[in-house]
N, C-alpha and C. Protein backbone atom coordinates (compact mmCIF):
# COMPACT_ATOMS: atom_id res chain seq x y z
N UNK A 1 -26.72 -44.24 11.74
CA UNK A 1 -27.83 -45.07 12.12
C UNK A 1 -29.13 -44.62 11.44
N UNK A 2 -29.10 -43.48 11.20
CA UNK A 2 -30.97 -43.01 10.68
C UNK A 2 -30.79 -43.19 9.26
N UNK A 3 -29.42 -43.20 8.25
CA UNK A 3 -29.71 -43.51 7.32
C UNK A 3 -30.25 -44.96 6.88
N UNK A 4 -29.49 -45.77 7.78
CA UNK A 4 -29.93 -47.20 7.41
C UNK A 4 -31.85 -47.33 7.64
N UNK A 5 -32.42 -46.41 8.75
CA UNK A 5 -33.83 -46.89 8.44
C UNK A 5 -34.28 -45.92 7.24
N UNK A 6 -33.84 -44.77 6.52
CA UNK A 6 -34.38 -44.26 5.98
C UNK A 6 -34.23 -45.58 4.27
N UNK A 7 -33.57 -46.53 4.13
CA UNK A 7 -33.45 -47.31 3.19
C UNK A 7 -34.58 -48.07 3.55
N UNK A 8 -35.03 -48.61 4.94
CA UNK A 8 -36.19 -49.34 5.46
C UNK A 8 -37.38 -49.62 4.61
N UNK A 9 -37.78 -50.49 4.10
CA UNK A 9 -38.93 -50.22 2.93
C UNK A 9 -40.50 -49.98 4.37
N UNK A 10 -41.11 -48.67 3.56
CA UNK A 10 -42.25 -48.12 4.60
C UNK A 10 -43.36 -48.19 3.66
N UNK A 11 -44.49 -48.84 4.51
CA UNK A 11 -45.85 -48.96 4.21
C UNK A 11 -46.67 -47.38 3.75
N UNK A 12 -46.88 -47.54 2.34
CA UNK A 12 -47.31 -46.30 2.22
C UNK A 12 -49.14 -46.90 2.24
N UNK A 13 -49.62 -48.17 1.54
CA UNK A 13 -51.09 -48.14 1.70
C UNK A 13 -51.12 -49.69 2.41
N UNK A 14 -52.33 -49.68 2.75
CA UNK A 14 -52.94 -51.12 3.52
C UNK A 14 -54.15 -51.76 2.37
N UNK A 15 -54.89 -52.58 3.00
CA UNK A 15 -55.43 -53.82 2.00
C UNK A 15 -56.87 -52.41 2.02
N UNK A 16 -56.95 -51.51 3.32
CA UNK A 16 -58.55 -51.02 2.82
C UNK A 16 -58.23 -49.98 1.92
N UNK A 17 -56.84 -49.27 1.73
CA UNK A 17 -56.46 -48.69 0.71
C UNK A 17 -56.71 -48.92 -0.53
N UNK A 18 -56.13 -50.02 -0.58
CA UNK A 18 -56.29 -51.08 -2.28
C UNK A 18 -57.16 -51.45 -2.55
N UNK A 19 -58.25 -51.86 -1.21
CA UNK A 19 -59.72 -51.80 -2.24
C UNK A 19 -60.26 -51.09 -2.28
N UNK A 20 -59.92 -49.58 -1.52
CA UNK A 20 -60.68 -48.49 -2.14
C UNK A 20 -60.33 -48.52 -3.89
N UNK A 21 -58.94 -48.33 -3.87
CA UNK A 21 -58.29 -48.23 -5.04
C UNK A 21 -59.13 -48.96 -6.31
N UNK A 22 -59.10 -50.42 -5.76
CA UNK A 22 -59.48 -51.17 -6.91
C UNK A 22 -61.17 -50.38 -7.04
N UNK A 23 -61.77 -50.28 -5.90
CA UNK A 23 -63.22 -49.96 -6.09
C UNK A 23 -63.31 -48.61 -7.14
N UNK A 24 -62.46 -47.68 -6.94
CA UNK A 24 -62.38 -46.25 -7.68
C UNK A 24 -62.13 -46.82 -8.89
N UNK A 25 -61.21 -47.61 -9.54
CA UNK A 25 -60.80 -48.35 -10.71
C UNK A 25 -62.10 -48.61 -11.51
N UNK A 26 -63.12 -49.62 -10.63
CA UNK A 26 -64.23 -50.05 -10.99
C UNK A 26 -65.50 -48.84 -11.40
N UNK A 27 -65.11 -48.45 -10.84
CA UNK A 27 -66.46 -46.85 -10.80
C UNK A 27 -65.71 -46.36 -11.87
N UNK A 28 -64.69 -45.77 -12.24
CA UNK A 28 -64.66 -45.14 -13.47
C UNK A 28 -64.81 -46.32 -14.91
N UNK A 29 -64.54 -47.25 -14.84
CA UNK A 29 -64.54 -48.29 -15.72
C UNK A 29 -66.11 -48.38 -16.01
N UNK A 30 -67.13 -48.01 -14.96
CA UNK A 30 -68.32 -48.11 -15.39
C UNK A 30 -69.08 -47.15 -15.94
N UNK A 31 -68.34 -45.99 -15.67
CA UNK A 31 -68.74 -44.13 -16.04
C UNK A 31 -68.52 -44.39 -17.60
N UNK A 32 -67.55 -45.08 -17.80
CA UNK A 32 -67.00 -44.73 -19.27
C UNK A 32 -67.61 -46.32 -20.28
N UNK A 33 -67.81 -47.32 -19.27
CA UNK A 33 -68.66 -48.40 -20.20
C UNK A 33 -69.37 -48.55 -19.09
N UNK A 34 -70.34 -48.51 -19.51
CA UNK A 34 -71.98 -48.66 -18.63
C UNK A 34 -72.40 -50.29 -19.19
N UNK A 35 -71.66 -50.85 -19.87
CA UNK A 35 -72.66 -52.20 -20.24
C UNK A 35 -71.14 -52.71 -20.39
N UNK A 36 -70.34 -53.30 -19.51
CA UNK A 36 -68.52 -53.61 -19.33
C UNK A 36 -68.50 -55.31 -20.13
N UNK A 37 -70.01 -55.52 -20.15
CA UNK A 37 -69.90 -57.59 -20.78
C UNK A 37 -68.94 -57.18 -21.62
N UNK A 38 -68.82 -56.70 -22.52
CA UNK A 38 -68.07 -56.76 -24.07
C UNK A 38 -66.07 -56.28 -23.32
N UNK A 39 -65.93 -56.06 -22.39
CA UNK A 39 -64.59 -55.64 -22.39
C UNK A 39 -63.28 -57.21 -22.41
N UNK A 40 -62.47 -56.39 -22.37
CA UNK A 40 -61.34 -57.70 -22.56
C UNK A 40 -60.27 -57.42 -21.23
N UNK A 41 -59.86 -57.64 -20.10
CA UNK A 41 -58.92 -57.44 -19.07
C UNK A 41 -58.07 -57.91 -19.45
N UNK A 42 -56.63 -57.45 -19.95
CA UNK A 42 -55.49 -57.78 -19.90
C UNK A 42 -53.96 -57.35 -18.83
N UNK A 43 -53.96 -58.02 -17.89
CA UNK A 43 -53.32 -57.61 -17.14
C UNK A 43 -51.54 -57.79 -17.69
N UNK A 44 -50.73 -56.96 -16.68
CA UNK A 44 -49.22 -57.40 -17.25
C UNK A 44 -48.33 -58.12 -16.32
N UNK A 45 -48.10 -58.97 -16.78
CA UNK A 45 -47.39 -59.66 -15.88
C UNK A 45 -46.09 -58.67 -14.78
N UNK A 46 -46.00 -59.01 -13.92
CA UNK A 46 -46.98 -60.28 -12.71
C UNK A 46 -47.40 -59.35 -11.78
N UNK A 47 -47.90 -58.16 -12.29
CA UNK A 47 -48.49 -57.27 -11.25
C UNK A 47 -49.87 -57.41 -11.58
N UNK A 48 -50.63 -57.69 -13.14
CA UNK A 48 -52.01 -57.02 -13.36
C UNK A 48 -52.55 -58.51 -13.04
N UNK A 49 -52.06 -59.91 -12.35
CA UNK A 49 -53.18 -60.98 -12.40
C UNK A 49 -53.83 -60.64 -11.78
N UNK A 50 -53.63 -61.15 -10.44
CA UNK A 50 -54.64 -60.99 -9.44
C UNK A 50 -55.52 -59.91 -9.27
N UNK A 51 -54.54 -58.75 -10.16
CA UNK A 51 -55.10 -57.10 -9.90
C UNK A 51 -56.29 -57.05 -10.79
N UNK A 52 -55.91 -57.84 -11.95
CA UNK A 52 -57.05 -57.80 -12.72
C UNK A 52 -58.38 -58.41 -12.39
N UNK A 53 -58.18 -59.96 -11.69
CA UNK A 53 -59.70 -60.32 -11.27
C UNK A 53 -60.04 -59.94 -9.62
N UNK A 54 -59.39 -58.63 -9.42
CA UNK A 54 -60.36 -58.35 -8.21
C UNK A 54 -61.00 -57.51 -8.85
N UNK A 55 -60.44 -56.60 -9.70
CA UNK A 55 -60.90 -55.41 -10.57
C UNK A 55 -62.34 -55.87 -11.10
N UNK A 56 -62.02 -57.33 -11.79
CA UNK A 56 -63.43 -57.59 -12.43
C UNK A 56 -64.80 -58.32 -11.36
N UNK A 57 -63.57 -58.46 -10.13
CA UNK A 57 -65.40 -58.66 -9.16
C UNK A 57 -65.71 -57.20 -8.62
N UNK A 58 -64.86 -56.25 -8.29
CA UNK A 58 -65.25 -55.13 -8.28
C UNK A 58 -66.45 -54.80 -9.29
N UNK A 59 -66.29 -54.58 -10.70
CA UNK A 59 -66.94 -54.29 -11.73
C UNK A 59 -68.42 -55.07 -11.43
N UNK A 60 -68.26 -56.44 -11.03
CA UNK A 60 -69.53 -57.08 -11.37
C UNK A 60 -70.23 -56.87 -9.66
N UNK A 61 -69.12 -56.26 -8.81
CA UNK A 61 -70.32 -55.53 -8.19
C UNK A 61 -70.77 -54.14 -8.01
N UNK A 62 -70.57 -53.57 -8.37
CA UNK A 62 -70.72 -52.36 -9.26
C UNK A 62 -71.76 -52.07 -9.70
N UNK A 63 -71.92 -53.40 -10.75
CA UNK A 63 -72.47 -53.17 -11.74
C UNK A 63 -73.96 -53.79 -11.43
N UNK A 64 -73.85 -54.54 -9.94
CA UNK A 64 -74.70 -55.22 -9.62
C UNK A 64 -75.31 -56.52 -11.17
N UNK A 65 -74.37 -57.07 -11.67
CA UNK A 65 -74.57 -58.16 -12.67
C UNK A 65 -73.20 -59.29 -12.54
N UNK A 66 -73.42 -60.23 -12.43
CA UNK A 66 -72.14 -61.22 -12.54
C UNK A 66 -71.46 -61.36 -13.66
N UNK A 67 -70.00 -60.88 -13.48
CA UNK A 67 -69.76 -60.68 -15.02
C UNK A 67 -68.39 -61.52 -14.87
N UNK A 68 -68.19 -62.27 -16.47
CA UNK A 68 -67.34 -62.82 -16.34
C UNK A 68 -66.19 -62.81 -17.87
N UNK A 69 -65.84 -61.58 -17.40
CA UNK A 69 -65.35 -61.32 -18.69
C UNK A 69 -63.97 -61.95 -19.20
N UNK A 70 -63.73 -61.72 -20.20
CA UNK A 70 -62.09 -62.53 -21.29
C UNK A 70 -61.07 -61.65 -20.88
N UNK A 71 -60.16 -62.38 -20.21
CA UNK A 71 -59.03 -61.96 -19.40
C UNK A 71 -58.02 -63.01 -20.22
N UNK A 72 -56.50 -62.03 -19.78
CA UNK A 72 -55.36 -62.58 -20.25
C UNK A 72 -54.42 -61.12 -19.62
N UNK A 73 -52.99 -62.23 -20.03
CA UNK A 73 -52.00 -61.71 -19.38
C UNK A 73 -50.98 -61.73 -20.42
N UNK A 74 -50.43 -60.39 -20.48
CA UNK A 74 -49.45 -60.12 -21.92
C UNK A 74 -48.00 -60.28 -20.64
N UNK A 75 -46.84 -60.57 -21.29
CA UNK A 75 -45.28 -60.54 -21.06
C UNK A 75 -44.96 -59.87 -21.91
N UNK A 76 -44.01 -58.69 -21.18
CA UNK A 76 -43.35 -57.37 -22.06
C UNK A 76 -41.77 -57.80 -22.11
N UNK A 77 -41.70 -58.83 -21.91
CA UNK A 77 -40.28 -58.85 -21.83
C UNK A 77 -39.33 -58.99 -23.21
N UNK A 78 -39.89 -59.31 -24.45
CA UNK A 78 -39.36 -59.47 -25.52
C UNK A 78 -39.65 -57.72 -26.45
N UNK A 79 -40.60 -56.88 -25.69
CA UNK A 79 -40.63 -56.12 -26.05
C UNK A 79 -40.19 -54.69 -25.18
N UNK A 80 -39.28 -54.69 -24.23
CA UNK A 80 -38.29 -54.17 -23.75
C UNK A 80 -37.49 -53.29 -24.17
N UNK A 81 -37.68 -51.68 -24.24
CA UNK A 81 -36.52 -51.03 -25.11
C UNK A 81 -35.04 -50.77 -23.56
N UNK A 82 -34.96 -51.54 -23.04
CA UNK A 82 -33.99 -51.43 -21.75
C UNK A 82 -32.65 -52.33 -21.92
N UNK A 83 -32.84 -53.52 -22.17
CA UNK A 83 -32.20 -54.88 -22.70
C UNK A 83 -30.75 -54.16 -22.04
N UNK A 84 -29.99 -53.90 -22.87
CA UNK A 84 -28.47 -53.38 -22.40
C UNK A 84 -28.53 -52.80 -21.38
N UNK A 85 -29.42 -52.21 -20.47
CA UNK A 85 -29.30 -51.45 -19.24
C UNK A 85 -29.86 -52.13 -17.42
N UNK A 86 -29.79 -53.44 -18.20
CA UNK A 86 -30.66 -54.59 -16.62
C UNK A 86 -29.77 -54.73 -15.99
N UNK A 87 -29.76 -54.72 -14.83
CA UNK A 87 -28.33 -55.61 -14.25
C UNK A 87 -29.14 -57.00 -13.99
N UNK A 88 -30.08 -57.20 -14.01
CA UNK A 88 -30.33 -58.37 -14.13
C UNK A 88 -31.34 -59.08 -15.32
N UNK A 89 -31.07 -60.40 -15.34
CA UNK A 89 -32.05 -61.14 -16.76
C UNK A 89 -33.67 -60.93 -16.50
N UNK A 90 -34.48 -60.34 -17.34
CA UNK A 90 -36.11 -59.93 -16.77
C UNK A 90 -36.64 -61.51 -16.81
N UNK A 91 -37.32 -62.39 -16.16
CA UNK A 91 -37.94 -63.35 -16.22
C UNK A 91 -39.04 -63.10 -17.27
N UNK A 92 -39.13 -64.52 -17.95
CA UNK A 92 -39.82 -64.54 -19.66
C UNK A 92 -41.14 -65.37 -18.83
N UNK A 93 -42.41 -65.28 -19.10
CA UNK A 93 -43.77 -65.75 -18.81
C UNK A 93 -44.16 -65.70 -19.96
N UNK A 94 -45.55 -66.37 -20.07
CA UNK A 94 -45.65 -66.67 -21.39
C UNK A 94 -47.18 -65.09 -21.52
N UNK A 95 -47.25 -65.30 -22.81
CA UNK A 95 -48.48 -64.06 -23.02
C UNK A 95 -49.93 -65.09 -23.11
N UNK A 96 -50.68 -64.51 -22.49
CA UNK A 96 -51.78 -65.99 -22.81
C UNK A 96 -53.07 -65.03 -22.58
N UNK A 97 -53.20 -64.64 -23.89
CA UNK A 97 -54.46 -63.67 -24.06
C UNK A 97 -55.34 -65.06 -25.18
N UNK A 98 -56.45 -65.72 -24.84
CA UNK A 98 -56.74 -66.82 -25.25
C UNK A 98 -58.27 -66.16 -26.00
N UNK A 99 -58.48 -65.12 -26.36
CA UNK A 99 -59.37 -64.53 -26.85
C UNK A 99 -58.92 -63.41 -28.43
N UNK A 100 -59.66 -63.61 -29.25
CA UNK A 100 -58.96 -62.42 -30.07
C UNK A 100 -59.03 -60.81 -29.83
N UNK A 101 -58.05 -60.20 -29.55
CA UNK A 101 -57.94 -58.42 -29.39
C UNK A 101 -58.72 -57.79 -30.60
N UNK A 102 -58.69 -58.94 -31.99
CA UNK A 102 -59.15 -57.58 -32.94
C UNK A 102 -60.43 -57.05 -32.88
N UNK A 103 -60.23 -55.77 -33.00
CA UNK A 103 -61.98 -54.80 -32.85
C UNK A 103 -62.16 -54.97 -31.07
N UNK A 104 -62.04 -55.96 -30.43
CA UNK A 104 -62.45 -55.72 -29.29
C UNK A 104 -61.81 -53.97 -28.10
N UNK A 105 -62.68 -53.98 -27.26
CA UNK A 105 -62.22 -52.98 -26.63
C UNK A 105 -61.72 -53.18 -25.43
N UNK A 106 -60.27 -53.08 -25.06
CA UNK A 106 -59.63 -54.00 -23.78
C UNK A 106 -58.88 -52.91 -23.20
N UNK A 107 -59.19 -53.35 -21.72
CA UNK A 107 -58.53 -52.67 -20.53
C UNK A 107 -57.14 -53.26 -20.27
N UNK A 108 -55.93 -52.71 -20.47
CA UNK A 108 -54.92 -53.01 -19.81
C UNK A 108 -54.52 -52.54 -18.41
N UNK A 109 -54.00 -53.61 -17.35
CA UNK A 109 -54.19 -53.19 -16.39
C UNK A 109 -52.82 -53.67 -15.28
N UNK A 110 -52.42 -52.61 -14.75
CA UNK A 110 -50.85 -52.89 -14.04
C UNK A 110 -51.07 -52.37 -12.97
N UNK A 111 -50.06 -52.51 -11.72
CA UNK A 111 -50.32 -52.27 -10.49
C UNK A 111 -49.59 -50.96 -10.60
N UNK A 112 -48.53 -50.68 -11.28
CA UNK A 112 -47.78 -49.61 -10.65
C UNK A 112 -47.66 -48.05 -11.81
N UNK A 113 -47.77 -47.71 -11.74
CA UNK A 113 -47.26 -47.21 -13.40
C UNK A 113 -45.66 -45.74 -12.98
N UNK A 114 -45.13 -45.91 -13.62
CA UNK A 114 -43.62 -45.19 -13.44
C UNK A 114 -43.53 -44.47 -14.68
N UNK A 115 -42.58 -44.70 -15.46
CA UNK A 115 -41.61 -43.96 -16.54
C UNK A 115 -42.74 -44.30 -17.61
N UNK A 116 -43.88 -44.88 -17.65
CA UNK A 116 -44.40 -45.63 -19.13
C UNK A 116 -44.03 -46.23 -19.58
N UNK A 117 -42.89 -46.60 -19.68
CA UNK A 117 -41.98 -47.79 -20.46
C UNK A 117 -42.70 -49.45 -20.70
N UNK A 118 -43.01 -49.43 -19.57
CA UNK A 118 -43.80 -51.06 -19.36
C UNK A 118 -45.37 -50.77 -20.53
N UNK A 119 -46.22 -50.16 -19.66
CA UNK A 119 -46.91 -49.78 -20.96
C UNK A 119 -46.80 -49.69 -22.36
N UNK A 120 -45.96 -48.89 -22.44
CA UNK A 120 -45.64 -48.71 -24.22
C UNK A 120 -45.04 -50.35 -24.64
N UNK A 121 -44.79 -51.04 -23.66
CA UNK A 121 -44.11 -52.36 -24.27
C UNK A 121 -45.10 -53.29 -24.56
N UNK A 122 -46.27 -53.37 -23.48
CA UNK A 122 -47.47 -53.70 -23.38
C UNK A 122 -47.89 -53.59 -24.23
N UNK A 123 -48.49 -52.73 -24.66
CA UNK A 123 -49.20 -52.33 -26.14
C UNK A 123 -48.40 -52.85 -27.52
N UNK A 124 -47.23 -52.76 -27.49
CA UNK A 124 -46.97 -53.26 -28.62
C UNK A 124 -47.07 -54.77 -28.60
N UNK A 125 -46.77 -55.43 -27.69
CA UNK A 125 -47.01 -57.33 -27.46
C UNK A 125 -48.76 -57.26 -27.58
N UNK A 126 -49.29 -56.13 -27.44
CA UNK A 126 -50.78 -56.59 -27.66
C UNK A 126 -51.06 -56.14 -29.04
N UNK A 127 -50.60 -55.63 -29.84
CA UNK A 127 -50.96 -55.11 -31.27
C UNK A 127 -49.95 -55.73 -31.90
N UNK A 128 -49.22 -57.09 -31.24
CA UNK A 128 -48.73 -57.71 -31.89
C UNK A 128 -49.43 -59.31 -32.30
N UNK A 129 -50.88 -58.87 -31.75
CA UNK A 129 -51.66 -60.20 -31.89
C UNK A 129 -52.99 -59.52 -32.72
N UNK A 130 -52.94 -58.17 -32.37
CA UNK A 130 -54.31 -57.38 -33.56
C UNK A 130 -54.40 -56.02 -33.00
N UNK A 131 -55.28 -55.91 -33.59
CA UNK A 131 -55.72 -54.35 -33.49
C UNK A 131 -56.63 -54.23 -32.77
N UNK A 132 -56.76 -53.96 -31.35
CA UNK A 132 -58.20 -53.03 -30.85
C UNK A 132 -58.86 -52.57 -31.70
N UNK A 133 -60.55 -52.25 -31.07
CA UNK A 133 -60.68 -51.55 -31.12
C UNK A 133 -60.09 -50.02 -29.97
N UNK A 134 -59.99 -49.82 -29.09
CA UNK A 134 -59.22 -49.26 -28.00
C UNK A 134 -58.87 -50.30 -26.93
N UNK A 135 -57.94 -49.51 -26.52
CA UNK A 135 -57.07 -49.58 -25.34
C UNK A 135 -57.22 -48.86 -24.18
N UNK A 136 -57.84 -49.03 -22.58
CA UNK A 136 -57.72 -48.23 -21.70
C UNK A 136 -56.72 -48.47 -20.79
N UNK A 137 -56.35 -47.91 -19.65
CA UNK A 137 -55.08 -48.22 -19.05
C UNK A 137 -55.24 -47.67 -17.57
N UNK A 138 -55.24 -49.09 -16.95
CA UNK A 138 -56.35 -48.71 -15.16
C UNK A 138 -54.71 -49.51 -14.55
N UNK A 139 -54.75 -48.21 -13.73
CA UNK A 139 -53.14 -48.63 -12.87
C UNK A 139 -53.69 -48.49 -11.17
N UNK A 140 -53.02 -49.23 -10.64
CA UNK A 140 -53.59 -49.26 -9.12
C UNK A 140 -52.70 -47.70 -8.47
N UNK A 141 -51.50 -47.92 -8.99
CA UNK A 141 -50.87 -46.84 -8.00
C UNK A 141 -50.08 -46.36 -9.04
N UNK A 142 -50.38 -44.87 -8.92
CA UNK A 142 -49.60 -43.64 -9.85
C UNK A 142 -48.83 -43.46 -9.44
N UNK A 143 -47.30 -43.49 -9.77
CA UNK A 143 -46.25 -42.84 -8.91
C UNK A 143 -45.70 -41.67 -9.50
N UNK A 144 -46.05 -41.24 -10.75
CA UNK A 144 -45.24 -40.14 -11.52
C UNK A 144 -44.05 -40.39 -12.26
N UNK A 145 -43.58 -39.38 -12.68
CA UNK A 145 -42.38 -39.40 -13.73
C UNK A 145 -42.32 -40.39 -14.92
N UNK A 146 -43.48 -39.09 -15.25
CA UNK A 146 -43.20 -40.42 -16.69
C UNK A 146 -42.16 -39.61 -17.55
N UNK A 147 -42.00 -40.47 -18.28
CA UNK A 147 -40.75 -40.44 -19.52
C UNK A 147 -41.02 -40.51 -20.90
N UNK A 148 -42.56 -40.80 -20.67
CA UNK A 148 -43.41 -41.33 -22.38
C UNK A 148 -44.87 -40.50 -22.07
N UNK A 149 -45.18 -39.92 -23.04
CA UNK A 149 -46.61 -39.60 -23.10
C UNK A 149 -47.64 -40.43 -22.73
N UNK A 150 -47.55 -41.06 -22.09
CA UNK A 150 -48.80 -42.03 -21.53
C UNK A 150 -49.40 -41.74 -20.10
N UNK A 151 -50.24 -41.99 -20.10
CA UNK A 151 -51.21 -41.65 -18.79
C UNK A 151 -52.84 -42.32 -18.58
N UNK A 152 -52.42 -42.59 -17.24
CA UNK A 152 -53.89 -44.14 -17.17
C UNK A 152 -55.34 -43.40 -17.52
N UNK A 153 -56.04 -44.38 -17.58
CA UNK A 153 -57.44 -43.78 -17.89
C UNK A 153 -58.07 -43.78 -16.34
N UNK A 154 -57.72 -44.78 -15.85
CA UNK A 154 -58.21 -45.29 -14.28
C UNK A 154 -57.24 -44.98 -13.23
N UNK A 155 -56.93 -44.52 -12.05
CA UNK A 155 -55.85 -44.44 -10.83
C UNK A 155 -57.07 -45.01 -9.68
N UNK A 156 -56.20 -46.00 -9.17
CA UNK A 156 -56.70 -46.04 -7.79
C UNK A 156 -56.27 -45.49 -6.86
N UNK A 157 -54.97 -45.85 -6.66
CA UNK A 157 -53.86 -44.39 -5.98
C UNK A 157 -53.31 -43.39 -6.39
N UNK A 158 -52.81 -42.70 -5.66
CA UNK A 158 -51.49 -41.55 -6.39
C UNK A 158 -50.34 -41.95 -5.14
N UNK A 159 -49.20 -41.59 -5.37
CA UNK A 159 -48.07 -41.49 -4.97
C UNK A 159 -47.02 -40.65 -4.99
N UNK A 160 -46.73 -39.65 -4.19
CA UNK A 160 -45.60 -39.00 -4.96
C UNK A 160 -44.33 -39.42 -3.97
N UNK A 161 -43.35 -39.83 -5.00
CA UNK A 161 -42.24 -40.58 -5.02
C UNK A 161 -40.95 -39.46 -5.35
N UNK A 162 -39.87 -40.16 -4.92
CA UNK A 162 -38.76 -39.62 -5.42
C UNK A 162 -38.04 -40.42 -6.81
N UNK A 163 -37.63 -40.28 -7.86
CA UNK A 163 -36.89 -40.98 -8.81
C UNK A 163 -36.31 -42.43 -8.11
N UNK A 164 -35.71 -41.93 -6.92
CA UNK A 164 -34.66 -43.10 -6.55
C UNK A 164 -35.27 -44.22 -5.94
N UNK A 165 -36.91 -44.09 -5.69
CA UNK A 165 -37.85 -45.02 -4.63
C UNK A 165 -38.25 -46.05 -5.52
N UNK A 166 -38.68 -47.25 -5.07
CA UNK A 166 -39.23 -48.37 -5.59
C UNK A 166 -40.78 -48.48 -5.24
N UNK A 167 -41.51 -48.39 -5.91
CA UNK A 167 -43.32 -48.87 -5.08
C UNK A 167 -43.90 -50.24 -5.32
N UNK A 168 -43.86 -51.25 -4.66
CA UNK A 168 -43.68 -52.72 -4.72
C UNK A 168 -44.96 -52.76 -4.41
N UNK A 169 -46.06 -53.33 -4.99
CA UNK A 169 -47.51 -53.81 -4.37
C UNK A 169 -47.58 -55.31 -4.09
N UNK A 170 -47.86 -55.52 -3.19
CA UNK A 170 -47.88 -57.30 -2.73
C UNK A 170 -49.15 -57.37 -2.69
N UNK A 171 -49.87 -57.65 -3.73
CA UNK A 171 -51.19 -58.74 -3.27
C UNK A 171 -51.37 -60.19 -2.99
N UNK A 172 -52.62 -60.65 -2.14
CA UNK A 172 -52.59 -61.92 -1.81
C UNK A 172 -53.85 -62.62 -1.67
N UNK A 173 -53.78 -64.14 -2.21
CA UNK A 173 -55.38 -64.97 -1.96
C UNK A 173 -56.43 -63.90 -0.92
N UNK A 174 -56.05 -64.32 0.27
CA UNK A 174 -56.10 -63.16 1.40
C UNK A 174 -56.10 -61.62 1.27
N UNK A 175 -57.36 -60.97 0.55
CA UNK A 175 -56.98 -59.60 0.87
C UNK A 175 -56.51 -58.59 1.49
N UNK A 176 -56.86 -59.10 2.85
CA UNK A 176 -56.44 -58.26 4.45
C UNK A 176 -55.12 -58.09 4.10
N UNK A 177 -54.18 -59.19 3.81
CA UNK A 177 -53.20 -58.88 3.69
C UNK A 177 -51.96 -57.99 3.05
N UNK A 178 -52.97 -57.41 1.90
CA UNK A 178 -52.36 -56.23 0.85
C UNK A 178 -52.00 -55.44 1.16
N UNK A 179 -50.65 -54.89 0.85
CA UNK A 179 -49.95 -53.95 1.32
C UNK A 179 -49.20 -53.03 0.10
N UNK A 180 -48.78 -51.97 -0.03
CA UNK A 180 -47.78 -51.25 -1.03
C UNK A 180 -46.63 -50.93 0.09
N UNK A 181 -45.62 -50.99 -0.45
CA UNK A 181 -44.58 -50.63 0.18
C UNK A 181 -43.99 -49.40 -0.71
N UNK A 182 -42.89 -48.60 -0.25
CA UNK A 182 -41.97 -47.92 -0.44
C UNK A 182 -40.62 -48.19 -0.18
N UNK A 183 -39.91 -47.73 -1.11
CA UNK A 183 -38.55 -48.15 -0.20
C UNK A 183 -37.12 -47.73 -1.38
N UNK A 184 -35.94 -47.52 -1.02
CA UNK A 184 -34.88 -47.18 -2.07
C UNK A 184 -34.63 -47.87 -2.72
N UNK A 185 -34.45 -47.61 -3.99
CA UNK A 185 -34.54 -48.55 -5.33
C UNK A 185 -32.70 -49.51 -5.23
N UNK A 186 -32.57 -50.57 -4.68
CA UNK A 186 -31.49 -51.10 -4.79
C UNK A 186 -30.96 -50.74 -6.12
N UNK A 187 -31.58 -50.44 -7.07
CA UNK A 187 -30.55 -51.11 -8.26
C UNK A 187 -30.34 -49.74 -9.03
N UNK A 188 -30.46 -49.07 -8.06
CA UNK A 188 -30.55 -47.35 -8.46
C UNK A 188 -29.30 -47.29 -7.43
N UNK A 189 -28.98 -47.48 -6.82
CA UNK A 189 -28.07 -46.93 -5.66
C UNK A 189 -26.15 -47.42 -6.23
């Protein structure tokens, strides 16, 4: 019986969590660009949308200025080094960064960050449209174990996880309602 709740997926943060999170996101984003008009938000599908434009009303209050910066959303799915190892098909979205990357300086931005893998895929679907000028990398929740030299510029959370756990962030229209969960990785078991 106690193993079945220990599979139970458990609330590790709440919605005032996540906007601390996003708010900490915003404060370092402003330490390191003090004048943020010129940035580019690219979130990754389908964790960095929404994550991305709370991030940027965060910023524009922050920054105490209304800012309305060039956002887009990259799909890593064609750039995937996993392919033979899914048990299931990754859903294809389209990339719709409707601004040019070249020379600009753009924040990529994901809810979860794990092994790096997603990242490193990220970046290449985005330097597959130009060249930055840089790349920063603002993740809501750190869980560890990476597998690739990469590491965010921004954390709103930390997490420490086991390999075998899943960290699922549900955001919603409705902020109150934001939650992170925990829970055993089905497709690990």
């Amino acid at each position: 019986m106690q193993s079945a709740s220990l599979n139970q997926p458990r609330p590790v943060f709440d919605s005032r969590d996540i906007a601390r999170g996003i708010n900490e996101i915003a404060q370092g984003l402003l330490r390191r660009h003090p004048d943020p008009g010129g940035l580019g938000l690219v979130g990754i599908h389908t964790g960095g949308d929404l994550l991305l434009r709370r991030i940027e009303a965060a910023l524009s209050q922050a920054s105490g200025a209304s800012l309305n910066l060039d956002k887009g959303l990259v799909d890593i799915a064609f750039y995937r080094d996993d392919w033979t190892r899914l048990s299931q098909v990754p859903k294809l979205n389209d990339t719709v960064i409707n601004f040019s990357v070249e020379g600009r300086r753009l924040v990529l931005i994901d809810d979860v960050i794990f092994t790096g893998r997603t990242v490193r895929s990220a970046l290449e679907a985005i330097f597959s449209l130009g060249r930055p000028a840089s790349v920063d990398l603002a993740v809501l929740v750190d869980r560890g174990h990476r597998e690739l030299p990469l590491q965010p510029d921004y954390t709103g959370l930390s997490l420490i996880t086991q390999r075998s756990e899943s960290v699922n962030v549900f955001l919603f229209p409705d902020a109150g309602q934001d939650h992170v969960l925990l829970e055993a990785d089905k497709y690990r078991e």
